[in-house]
C-alpha atoms as a PDB file:
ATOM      1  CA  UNK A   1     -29.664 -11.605 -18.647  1.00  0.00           C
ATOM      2  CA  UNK A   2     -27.664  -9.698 -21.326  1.00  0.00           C
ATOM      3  CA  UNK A   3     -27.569  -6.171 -18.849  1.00  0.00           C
ATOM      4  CA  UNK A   4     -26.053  -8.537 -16.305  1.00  0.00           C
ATOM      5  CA  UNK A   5     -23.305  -9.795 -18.184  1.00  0.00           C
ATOM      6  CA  UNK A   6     -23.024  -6.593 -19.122  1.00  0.00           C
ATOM      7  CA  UNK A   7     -22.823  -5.157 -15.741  1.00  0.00           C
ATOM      8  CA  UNK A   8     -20.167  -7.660 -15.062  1.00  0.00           C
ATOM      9  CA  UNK A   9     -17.779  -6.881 -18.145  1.00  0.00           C
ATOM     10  CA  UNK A  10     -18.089  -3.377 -17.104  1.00  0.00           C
ATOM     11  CA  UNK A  11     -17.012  -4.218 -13.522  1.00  0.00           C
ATOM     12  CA  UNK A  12     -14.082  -6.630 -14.355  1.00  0.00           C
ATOM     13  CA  UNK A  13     -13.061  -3.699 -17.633  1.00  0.00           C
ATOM     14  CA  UNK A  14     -13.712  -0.904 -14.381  1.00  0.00           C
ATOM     15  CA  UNK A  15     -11.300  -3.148 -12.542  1.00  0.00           C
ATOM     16  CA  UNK A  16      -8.585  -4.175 -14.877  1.00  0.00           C
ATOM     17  CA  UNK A  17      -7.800  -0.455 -15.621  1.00  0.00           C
ATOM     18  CA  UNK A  18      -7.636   0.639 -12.396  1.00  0.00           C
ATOM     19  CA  UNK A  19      -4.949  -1.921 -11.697  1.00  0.00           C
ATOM     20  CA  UNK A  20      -2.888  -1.227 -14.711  1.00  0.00           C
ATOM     21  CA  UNK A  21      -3.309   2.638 -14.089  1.00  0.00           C
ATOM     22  CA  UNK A  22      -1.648   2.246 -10.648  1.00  0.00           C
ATOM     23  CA  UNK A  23       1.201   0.215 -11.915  1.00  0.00           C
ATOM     24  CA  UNK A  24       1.212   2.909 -14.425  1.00  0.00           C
ATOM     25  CA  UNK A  25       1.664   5.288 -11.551  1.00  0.00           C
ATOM     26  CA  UNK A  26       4.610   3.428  -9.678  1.00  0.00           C
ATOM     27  CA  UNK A  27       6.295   3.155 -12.878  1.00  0.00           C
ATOM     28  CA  UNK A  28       6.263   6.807 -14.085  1.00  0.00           C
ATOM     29  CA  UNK A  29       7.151   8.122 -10.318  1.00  0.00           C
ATOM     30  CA  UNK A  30      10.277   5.423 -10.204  1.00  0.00           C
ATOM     31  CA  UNK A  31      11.512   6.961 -13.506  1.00  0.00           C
ATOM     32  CA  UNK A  32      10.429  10.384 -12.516  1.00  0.00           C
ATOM     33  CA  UNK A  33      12.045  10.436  -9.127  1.00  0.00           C
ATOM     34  CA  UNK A  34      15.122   8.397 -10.103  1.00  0.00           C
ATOM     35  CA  UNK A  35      18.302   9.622  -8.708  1.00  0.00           C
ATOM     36  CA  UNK A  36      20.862   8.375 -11.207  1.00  0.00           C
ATOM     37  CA  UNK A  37      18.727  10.407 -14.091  1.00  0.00           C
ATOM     38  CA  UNK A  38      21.477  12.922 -16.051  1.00  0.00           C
ATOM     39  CA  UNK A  39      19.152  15.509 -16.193  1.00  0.00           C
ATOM     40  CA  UNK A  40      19.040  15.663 -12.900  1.00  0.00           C
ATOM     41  CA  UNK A  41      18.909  19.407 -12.442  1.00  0.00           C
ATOM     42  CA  UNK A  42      15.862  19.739 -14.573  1.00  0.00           C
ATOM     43  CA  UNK A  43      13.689  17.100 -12.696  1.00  0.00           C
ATOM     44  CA  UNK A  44      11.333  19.111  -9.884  1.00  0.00           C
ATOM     45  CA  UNK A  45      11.082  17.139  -6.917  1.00  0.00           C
ATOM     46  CA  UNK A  46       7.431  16.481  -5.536  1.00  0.00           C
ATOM     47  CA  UNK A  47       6.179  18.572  -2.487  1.00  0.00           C
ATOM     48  CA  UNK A  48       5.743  17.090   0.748  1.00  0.00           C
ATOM     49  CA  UNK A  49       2.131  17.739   0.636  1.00  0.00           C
ATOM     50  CA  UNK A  50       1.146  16.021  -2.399  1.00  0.00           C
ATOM     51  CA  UNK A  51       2.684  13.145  -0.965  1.00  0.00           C
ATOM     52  CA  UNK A  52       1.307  13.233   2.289  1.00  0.00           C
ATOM     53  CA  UNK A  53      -2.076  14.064   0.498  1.00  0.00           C
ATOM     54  CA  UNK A  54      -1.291  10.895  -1.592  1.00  0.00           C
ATOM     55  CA  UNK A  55      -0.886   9.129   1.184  1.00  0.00           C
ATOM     56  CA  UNK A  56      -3.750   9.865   2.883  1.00  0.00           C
ATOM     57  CA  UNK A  57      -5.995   9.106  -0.582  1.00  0.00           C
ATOM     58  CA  UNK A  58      -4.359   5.978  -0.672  1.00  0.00           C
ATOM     59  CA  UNK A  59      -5.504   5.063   2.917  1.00  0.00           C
ATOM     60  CA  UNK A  60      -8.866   5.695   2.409  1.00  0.00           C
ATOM     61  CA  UNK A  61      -9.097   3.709  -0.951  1.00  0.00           C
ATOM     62  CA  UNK A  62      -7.308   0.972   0.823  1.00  0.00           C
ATOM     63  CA  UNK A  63      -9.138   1.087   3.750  1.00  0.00           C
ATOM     64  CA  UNK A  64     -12.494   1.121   1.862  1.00  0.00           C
ATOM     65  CA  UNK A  65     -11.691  -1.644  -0.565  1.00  0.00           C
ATOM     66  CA  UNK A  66     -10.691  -3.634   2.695  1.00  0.00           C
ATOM     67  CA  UNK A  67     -13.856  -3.092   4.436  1.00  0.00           C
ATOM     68  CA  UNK A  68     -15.649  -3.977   0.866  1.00  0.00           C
ATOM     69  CA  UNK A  69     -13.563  -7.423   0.955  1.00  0.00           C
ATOM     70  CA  UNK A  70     -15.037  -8.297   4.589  1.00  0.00           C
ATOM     71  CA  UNK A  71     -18.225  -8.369   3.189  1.00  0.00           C
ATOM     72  CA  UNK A  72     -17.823 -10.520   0.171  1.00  0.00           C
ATOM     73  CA  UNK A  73     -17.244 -14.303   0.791  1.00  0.00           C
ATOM     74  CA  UNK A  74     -15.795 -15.224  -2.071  1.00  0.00           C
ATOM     75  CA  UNK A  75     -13.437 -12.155  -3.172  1.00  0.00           C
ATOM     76  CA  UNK A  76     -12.384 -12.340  -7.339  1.00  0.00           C
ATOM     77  CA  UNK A  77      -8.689 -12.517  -7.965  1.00  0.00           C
ATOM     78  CA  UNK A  78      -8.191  -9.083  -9.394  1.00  0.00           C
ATOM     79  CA  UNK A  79      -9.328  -7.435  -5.827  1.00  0.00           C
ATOM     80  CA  UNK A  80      -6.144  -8.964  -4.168  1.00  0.00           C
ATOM     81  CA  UNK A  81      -4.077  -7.847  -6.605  1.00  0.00           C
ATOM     82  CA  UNK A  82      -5.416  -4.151  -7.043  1.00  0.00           C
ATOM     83  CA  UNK A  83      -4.870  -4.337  -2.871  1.00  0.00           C
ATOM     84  CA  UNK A  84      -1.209  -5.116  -3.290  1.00  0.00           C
ATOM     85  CA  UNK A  85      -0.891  -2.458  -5.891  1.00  0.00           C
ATOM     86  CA  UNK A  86      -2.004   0.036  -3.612  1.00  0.00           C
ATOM     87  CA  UNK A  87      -0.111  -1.551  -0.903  1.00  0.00           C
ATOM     88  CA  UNK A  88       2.874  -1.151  -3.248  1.00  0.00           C
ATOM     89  CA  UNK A  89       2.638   2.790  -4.531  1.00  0.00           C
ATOM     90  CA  UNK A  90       1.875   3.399  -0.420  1.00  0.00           C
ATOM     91  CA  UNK A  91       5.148   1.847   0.045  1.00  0.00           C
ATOM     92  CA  UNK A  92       6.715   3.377  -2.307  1.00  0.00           C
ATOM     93  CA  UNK A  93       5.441   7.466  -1.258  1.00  0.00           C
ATOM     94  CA  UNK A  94       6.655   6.159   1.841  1.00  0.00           C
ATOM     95  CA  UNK A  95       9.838   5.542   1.451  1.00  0.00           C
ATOM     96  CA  UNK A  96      10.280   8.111  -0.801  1.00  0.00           C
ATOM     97  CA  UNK A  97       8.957  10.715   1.835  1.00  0.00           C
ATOM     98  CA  UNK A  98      10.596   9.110   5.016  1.00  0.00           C
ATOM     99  CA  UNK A  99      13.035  11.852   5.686  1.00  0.00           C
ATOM    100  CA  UNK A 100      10.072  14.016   6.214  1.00  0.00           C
ATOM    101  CA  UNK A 101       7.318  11.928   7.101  1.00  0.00           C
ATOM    102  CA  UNK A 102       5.035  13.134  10.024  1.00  0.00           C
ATOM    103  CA  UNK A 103       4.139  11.107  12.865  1.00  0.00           C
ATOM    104  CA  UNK A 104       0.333  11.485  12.179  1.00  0.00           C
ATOM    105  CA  UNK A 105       1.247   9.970   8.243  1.00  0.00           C
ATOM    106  CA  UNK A 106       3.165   7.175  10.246  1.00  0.00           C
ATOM    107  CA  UNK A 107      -0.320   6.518  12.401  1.00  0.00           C
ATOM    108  CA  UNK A 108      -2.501   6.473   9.972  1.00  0.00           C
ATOM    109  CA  UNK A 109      -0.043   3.870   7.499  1.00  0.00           C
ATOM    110  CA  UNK A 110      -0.354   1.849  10.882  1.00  0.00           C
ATOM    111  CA  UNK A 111      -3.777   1.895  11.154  1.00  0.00           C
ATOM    112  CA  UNK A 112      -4.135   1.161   7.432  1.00  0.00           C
ATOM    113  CA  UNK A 113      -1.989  -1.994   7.644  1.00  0.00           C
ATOM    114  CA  UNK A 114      -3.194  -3.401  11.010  1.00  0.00           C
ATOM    115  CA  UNK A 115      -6.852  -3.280   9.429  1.00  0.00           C
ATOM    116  CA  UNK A 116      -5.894  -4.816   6.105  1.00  0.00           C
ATOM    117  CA  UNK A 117      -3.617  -7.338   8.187  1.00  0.00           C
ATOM    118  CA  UNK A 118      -6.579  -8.407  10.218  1.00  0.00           C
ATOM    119  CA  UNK A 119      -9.049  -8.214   7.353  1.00  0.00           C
ATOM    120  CA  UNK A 120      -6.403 -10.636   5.344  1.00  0.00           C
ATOM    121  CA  UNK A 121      -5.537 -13.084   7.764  1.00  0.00           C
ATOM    122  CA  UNK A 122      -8.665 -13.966   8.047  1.00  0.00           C
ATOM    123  CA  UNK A 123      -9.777 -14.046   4.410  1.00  0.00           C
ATOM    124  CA  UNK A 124      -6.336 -16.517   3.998  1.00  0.00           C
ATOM    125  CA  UNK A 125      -8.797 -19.334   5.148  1.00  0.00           C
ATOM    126  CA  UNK A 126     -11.465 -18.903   2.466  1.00  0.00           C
ATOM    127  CA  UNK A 127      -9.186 -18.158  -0.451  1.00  0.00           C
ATOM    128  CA  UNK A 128      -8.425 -21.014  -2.871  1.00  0.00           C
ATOM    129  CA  UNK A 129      -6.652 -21.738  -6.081  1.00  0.00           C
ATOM    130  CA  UNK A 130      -4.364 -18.771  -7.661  1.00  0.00           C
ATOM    131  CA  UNK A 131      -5.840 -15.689  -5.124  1.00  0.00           C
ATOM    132  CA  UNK A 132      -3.468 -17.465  -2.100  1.00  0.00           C
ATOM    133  CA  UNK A 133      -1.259 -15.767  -3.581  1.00  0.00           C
ATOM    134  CA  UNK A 134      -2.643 -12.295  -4.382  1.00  0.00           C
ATOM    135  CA  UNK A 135      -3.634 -12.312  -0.692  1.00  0.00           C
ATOM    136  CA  UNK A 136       0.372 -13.773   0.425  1.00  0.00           C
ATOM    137  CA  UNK A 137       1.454 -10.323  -1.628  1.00  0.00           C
ATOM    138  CA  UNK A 138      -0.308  -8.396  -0.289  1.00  0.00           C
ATOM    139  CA  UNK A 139       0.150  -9.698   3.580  1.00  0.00           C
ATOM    140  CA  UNK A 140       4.194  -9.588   2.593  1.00  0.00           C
ATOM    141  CA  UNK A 141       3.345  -6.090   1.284  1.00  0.00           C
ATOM    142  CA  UNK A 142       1.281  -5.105   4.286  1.00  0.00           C
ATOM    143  CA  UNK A 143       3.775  -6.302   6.525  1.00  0.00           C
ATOM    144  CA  UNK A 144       7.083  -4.171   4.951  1.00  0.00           C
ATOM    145  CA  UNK A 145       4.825  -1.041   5.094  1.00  0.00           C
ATOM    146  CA  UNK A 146       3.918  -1.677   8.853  1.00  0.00           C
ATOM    147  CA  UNK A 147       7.718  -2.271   9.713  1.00  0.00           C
ATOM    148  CA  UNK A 148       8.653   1.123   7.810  1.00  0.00           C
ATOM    149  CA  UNK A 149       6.165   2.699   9.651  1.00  0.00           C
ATOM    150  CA  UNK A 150       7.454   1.806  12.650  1.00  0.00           C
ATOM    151  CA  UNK A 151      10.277   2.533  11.853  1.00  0.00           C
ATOM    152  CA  UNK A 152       9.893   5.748  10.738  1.00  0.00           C
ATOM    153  CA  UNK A 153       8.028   7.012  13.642  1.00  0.00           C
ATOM    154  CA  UNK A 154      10.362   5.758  16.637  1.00  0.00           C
ATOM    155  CA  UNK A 155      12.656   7.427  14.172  1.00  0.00           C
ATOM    156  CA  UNK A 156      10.782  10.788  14.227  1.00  0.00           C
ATOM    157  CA  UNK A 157       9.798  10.179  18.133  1.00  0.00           C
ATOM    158  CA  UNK A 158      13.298   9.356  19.513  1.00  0.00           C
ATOM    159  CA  UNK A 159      11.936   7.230  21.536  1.00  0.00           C
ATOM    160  CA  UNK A 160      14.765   5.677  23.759  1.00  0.00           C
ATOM    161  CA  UNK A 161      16.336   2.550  22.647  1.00  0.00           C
ATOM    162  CA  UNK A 162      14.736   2.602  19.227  1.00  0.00           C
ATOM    163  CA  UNK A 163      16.892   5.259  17.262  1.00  0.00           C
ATOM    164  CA  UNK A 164      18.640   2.730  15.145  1.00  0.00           C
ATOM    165  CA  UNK A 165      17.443  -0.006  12.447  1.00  0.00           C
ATOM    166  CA  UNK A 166      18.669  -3.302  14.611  1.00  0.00           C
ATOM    167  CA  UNK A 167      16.057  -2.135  17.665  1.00  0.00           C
ATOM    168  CA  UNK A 168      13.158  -1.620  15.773  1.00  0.00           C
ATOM    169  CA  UNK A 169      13.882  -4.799  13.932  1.00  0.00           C
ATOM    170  CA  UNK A 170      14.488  -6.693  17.644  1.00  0.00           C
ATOM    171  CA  UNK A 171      10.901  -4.908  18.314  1.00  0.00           C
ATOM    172  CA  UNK A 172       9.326  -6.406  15.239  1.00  0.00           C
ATOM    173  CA  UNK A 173      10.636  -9.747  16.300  1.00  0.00           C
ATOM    174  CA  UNK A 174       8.725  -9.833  19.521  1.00  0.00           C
END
């Protein structure tokens, strides 16, 4: 009985410090990327690869957390909230890569947010008490990364009629 709860602290300890290591993350890459920064001309910019790379990690951990999630009827609070996390830093490479973003990036962001969209909306049912609104983040969160997404890749396409903001967001609204 002991190794159990023991094997449960661990989990929840495991859990906890992956969350607060990648709010850890977003903060040090807002202050080390910020613009308005004096010292401007000593701050190295991150490559385009590590990003994308990044990116692409961040996917897959999404992804397989997600797929984890289907599995489990009755998800714990911290798993919704370590899914918007992610959600958030994906945002976040996003936008801070968008003038360079590739197309295939932009797929694979879709693909990542369809699934956890689908995944979500129908985990909304089960969820009770204070995870509604872990899983509402997230979905909001979700949501704003499939939009940029878009965005970014009609964007990168030129796809006729879709070069400026108000037409992709007249798309979104179909």
């Amino acid at each position: 009985m002991l190794n159990h709860m023991k094997a449960a602290n661990s989990m929840a300890l495991l859990t906890s410090s992956k969350l607060s290591a990648l709010r850890a993350l977003r903060s040090v890459l807002t202050v080390y990327t910020d613009d308005s920064l004096e010292t401007k001309s000593t701050v190295k910019e991150i490559s385009d690869q590590l990003v994308f790379s990044c990116i692409n990690h961040i996917c897959q951990s999404f992804h397989d957390t997600v797929e984890s999630l289907a599995s489990l009827p009755g998800a714990p609070e911290d798993i919704f909230h370590f899914l918007s996390a992610q959600a958030e830093l994906l945002l976040y490479l996003m936008m801070y890569a968008h003038k360079s973003l590739p197309l295939s990036v932009c797929i694979l962001i879709l693909k990542t947010s369809g699934s956890g969209l689908k995944v979500l909306s129908d985990f909304r049912e089960l969820v009770t008490g204070p995870a509604v609104m872990g899983v509402n983040t997230t979905v909001k969160l979700l949501l704003m990364l499939l939009l940029s997404a878009v965005e970014f890749s009609c964007h990168k396409s030129h796809l006729v009629g879709a070069r400026d903001i108000a037409s992709v967001e007249d798309l979104a609204k179909i």
